[in-house]
C-alpha atoms as a PDB file:
ATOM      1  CA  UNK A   1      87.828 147.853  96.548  1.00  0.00           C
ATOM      2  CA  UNK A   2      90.405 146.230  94.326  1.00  0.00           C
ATOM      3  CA  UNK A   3      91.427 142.603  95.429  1.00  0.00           C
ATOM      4  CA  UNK A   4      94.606 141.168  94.465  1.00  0.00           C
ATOM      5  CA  UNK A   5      95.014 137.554  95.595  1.00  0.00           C
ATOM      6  CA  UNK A   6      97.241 136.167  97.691  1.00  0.00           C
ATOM      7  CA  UNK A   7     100.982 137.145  96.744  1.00  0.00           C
ATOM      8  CA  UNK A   8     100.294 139.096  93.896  1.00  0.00           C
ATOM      9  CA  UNK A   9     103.233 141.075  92.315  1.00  0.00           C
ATOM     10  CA  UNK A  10     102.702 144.570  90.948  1.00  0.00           C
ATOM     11  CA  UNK A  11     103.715 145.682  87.761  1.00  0.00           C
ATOM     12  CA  UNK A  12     105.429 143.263  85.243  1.00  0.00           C
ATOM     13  CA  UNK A  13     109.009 141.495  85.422  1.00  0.00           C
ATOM     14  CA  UNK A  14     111.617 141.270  83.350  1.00  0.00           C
ATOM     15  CA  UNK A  15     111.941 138.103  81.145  1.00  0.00           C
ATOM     16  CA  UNK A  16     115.640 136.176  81.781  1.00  0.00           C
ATOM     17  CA  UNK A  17     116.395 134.073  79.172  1.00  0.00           C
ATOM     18  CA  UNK A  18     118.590 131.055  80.432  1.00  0.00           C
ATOM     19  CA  UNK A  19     121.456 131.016  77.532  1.00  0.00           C
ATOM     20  CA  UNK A  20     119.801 127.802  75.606  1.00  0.00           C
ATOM     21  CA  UNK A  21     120.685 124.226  76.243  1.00  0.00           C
ATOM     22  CA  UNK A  22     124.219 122.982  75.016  1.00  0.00           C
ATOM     23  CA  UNK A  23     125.423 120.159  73.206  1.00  0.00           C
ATOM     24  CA  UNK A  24     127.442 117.424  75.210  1.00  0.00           C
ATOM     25  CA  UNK A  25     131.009 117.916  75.819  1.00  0.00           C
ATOM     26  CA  UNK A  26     132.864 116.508  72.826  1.00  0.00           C
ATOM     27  CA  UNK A  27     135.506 113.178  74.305  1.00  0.00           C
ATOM     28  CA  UNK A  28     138.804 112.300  72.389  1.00  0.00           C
ATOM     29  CA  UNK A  29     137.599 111.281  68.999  1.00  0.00           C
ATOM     30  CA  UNK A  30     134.931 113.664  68.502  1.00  0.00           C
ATOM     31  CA  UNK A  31     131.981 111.069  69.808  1.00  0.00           C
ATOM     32  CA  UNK A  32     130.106 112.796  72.855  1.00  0.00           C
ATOM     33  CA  UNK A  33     130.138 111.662  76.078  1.00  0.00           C
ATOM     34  CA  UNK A  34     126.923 110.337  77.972  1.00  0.00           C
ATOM     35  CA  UNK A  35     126.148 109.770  81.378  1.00  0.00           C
ATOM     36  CA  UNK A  36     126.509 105.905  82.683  1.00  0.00           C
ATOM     37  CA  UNK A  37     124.547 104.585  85.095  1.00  0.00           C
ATOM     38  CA  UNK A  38     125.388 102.838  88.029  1.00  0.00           C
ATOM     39  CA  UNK A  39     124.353 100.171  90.123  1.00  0.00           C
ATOM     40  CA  UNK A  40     124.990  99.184  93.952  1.00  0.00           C
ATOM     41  CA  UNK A  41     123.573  96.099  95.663  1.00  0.00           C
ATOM     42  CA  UNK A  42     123.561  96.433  99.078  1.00  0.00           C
ATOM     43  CA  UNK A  43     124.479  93.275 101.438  1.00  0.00           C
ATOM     44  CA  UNK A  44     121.237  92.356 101.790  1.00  0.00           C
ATOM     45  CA  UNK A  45     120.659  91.714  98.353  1.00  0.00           C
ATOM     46  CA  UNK A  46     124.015  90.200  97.902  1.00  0.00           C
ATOM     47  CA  UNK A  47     122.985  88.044 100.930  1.00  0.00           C
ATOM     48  CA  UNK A  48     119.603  86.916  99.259  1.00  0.00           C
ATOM     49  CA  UNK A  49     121.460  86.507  96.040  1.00  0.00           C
ATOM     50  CA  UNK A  50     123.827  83.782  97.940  1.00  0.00           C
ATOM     51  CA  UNK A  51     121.074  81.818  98.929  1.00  0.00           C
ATOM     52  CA  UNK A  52     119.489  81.419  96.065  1.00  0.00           C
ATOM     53  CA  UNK A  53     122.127  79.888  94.465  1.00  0.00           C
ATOM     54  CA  UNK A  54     122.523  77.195  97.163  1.00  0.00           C
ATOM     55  CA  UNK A  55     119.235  75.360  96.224  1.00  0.00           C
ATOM     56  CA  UNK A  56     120.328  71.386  96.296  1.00  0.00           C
ATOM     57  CA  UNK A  57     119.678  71.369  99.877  1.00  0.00           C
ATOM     58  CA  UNK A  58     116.596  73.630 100.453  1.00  0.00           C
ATOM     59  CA  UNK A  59     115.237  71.413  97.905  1.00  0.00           C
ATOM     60  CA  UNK A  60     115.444  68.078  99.100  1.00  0.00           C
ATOM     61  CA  UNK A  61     114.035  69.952 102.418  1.00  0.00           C
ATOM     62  CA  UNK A  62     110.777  70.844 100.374  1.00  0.00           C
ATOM     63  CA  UNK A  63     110.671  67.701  98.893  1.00  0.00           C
ATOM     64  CA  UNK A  64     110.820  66.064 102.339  1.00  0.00           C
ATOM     65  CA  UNK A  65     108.058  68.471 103.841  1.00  0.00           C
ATOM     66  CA  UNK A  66     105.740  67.904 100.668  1.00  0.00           C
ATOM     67  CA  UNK A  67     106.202  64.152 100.927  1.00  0.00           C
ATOM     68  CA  UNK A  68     104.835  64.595 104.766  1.00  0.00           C
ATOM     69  CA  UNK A  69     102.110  66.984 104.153  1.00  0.00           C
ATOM     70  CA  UNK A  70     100.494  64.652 101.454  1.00  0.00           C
ATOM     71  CA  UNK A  71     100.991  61.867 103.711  1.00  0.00           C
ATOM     72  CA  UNK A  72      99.017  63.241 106.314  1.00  0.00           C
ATOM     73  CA  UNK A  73     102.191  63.361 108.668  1.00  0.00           C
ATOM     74  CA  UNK A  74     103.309  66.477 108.699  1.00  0.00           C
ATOM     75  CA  UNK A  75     101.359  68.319 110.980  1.00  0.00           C
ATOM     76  CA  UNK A  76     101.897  67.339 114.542  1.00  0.00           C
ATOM     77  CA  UNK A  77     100.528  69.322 117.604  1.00  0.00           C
ATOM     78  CA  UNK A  78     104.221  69.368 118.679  1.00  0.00           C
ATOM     79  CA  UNK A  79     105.064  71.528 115.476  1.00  0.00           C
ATOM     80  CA  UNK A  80     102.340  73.253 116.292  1.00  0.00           C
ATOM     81  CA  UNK A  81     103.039  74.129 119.401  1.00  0.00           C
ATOM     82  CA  UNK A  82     106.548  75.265 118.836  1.00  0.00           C
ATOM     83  CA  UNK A  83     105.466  77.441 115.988  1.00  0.00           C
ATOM     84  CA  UNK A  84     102.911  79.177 118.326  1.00  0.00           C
ATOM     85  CA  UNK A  85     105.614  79.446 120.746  1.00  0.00           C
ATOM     86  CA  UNK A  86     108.697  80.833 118.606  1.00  0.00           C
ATOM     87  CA  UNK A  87     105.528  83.273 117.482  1.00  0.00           C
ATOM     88  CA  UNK A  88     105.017  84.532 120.669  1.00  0.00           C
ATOM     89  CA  UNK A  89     108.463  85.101 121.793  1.00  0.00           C
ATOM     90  CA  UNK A  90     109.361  86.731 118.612  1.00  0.00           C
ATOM     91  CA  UNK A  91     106.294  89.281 119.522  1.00  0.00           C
ATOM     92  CA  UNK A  92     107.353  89.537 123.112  1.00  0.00           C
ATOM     93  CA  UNK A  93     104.102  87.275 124.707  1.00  0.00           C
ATOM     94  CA  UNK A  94     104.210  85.185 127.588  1.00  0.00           C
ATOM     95  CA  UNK A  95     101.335  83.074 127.732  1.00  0.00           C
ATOM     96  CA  UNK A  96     102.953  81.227 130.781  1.00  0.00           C
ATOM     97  CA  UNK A  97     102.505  84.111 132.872  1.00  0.00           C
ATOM     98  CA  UNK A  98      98.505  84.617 132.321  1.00  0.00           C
END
């Protein structure tokens, strides 16, 4: 019994050369051309670019929120609550209803 494998070809096969690799095309002047590369930022980036170039008032809102949180004020069980609330919305949950 003679195995062959799996897709084995029988007999050999011609070799096909490919004609070589050429030189770039030559532009006015006799330099060669090369490729450029390109870029494109898509709105969202452009977006988060935008804002992060606006940073006089965000900061003064850190500041503010920094000041409160080493002050011990910060954290209220209102805040709380309306964080645990926009939460649950934003996944859909109505703890009401239970």
């Amino acid at each position: 019994m003679d195995v062959k494998g799996v897709g084995s070809t029988f007999g050999t096969a011609p070799v096909r050369t490919t004609g070589g690799v050429s030189a770039p095309k030559q532009a006015t002047g006799g330099k060669p051309v090369s490729p450029t590369d390109e870029l494109e930022i898509s709105s969202a980036g452009k977006m988060l670019d935008q804002l992060s170039q606006t940073t006089d008032v965000r900061q003064e809102r850190i500041s503010a929120i920094k000041a409160a949180i080493e002050n011990g004020t910060y954290d209220t069980d209102a805040k709380l609550e309306a964080a645990l609330s926009r939460m649950f919305d934003s996944l859909g949950l109505d703890l009401d209803s239970e």
